[in-house]
Structure formats: C-alpha cells, structure tokens
N, C-alpha and C. Protein backbone atom coordinates (compact mmCIF):
# COMPACT_ATOMS: atom_id res chain seq x y z
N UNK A 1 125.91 141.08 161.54
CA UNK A 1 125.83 142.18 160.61
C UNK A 1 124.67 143.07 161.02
N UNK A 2 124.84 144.13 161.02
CA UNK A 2 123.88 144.86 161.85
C UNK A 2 123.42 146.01 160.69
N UNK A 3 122.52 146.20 160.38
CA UNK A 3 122.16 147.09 159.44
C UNK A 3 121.26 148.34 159.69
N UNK A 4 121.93 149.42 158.83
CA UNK A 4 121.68 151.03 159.43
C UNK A 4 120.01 151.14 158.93
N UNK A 5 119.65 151.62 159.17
CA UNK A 5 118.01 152.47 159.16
C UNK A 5 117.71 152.48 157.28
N UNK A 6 118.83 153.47 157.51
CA UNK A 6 118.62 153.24 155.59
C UNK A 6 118.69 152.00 154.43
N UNK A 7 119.64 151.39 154.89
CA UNK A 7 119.82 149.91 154.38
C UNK A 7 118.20 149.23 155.12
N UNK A 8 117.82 149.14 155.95
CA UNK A 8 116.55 148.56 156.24
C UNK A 8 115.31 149.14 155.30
N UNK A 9 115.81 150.24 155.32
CA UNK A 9 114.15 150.40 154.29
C UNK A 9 114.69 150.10 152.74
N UNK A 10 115.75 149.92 152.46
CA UNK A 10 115.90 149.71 151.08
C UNK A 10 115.85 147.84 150.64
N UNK A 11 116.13 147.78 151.76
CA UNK A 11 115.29 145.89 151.84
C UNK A 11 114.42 145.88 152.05
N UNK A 12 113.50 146.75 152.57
CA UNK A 12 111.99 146.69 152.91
C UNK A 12 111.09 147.12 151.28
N UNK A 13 111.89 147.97 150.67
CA UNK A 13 111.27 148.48 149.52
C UNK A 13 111.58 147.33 148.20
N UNK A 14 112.80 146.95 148.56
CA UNK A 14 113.30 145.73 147.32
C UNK A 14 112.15 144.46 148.00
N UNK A 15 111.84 144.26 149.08
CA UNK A 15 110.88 142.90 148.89
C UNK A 15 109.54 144.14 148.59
N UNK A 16 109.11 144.64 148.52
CA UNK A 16 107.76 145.03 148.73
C UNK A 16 108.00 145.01 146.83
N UNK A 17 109.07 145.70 146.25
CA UNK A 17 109.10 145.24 144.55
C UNK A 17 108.89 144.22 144.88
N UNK A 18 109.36 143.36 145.21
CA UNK A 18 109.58 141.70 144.43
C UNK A 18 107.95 141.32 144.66
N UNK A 19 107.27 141.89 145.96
CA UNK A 19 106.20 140.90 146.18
C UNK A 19 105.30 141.77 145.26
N UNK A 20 105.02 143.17 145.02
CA UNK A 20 104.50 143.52 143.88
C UNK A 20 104.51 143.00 142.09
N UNK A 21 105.82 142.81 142.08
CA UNK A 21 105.96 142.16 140.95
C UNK A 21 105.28 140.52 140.81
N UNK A 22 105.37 140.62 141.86
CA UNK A 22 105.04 138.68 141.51
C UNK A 22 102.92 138.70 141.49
N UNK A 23 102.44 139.83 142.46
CA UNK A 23 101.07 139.75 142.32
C UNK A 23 100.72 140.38 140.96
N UNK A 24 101.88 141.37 140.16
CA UNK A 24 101.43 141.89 138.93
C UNK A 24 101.40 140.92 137.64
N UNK A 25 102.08 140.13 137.87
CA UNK A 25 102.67 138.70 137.02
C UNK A 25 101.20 137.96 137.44
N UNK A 26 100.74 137.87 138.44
CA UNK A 26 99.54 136.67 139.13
C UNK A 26 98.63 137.65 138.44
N UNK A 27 98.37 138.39 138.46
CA UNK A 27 96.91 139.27 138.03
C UNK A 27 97.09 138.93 136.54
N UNK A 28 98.12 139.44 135.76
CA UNK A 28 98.16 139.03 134.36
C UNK A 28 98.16 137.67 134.13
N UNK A 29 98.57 136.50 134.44
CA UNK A 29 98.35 135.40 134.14
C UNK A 29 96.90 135.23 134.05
N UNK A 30 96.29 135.78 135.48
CA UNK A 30 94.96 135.23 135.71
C UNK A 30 93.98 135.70 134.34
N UNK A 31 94.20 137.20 133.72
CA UNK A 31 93.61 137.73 132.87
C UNK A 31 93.95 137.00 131.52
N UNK A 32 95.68 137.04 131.43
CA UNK A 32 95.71 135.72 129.65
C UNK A 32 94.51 134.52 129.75
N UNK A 33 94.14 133.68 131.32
CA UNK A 33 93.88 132.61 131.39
C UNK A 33 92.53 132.70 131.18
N UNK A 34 91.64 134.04 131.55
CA UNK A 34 90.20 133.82 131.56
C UNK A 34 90.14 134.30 129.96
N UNK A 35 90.96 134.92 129.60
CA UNK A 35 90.37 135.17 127.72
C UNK A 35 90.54 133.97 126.92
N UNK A 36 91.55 133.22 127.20
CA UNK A 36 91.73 131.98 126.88
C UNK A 36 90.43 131.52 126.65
N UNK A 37 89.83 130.97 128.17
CA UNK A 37 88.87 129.70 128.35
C UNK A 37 88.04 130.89 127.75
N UNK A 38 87.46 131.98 127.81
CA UNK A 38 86.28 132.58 126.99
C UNK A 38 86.32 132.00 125.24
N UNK A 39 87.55 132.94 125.18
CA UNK A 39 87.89 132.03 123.59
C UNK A 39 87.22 130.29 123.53
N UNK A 40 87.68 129.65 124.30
CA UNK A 40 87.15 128.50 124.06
C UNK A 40 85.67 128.33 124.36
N UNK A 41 85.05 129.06 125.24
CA UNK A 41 83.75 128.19 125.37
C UNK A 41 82.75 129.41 124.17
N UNK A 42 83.64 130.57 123.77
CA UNK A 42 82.86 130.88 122.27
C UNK A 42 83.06 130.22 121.26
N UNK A 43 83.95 129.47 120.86
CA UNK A 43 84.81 128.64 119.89
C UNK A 43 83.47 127.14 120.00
N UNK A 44 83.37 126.93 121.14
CA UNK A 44 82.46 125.79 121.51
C UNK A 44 81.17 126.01 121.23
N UNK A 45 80.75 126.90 121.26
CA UNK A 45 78.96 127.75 121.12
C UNK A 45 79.15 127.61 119.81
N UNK A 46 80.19 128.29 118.93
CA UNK A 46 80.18 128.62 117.65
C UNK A 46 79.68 127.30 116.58
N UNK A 47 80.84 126.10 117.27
CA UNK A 47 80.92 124.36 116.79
C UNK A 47 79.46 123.78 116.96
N UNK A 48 78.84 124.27 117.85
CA UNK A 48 77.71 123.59 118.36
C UNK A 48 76.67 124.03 117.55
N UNK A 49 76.55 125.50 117.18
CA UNK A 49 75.85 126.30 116.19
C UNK A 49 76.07 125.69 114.85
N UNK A 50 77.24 125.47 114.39
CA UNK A 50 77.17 124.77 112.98
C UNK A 50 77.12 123.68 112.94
N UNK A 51 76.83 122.80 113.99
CA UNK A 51 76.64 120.99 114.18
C UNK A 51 75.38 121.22 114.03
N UNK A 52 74.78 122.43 114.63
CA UNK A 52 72.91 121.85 114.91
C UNK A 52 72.55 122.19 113.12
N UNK A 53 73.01 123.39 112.47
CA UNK A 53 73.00 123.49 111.05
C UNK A 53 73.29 122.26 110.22
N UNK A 54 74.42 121.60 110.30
CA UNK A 54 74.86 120.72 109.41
C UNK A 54 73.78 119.81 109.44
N UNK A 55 73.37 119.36 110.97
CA UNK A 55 72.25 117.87 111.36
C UNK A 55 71.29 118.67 110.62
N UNK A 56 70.77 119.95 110.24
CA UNK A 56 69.12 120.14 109.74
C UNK A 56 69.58 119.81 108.22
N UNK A 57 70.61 120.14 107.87
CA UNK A 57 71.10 120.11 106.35
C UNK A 57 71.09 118.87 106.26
N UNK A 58 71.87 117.77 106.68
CA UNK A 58 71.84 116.13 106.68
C UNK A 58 70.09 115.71 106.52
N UNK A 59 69.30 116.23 107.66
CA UNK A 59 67.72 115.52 107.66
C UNK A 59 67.44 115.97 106.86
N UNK A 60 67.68 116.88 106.27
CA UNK A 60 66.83 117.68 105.01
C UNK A 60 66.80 116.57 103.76
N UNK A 61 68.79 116.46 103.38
CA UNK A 61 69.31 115.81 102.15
C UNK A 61 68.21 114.34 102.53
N UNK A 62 68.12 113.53 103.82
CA UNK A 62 67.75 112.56 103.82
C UNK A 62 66.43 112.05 103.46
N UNK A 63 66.11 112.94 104.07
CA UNK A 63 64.23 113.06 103.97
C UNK A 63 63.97 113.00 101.95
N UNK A 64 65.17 114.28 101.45
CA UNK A 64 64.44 114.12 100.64
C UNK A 64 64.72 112.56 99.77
N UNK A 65 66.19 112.22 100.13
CA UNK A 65 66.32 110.92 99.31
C UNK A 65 65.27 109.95 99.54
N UNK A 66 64.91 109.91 101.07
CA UNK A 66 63.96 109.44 101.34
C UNK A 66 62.64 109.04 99.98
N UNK A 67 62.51 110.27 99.96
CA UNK A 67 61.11 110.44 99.25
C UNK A 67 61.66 109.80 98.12
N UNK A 68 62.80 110.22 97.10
CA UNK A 68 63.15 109.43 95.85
C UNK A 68 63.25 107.96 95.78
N UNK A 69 63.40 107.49 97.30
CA UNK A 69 63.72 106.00 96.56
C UNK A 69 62.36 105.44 96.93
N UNK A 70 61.77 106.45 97.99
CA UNK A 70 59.90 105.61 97.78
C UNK A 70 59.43 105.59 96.37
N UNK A 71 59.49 106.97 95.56
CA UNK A 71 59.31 107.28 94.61
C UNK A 71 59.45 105.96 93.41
N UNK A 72 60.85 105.83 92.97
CA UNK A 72 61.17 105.01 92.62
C UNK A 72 60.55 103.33 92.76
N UNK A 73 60.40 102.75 93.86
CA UNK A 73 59.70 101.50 94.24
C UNK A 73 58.48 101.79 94.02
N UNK A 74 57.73 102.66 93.88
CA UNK A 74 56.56 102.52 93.71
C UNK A 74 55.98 102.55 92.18
C-alpha cells in the first residue's frame, strides 16, 4: 500500500494529535495529583495544629485536677 504525500501528512498530524493529547492528559493528571498531596500535607499541618492545642488543653485540665486531689488529701 503505498501512500500519497497527502495521506502521509494526515497520519503525521493524527499521531502528532494523539501524542499531544496523551502529554495534555499527563500534564493534567500531574497537576490533579500535586493539589491532591498539597491538600493533604495542609490537612496534616492543620491535625497537628489542633493535637498540639488539645495536649495544652489535656495538661492544663490535668495539672489542675492535679492540684484538687492534693488539695483534698491534705
């Protein structure tokens, strides 16, 4: 099968779509994937921010029970 000049560039232009399409698909994946993991490691900062809160709130409540049940025994 021998193909004319014109039929060659119109296979030359249908892969050059296809291989465009597939790096435009790769670029967008890559971009869903890094907002993703951002989302997560702000999601993670955020958890870590209200763990270190909750632990001062916990030593706080403790300390002071603390003091009540010295209180008390003495």
């Amino acid at each position: 099968m021998i193909l004319t000049d014109s039929e060659k560039i119109l296979v030359a232009l249908g892969a050059l779509v296809i291989i465009l399409a597939i790096v435009a698909n790769a670029i967008k994946d890559y971009k869903r994937m890094t907002r993703e993991a951002n989302k997560k490691v702000e999601q993670k900062l955020k958890d870590e921010e209200y763990i270190k809160e909750l632990k001062k709130i916990i030593d706080k409540k403790n300390k002071e029970l603390e003091e009540i049940v010295k209180s008390k025994n003495n």
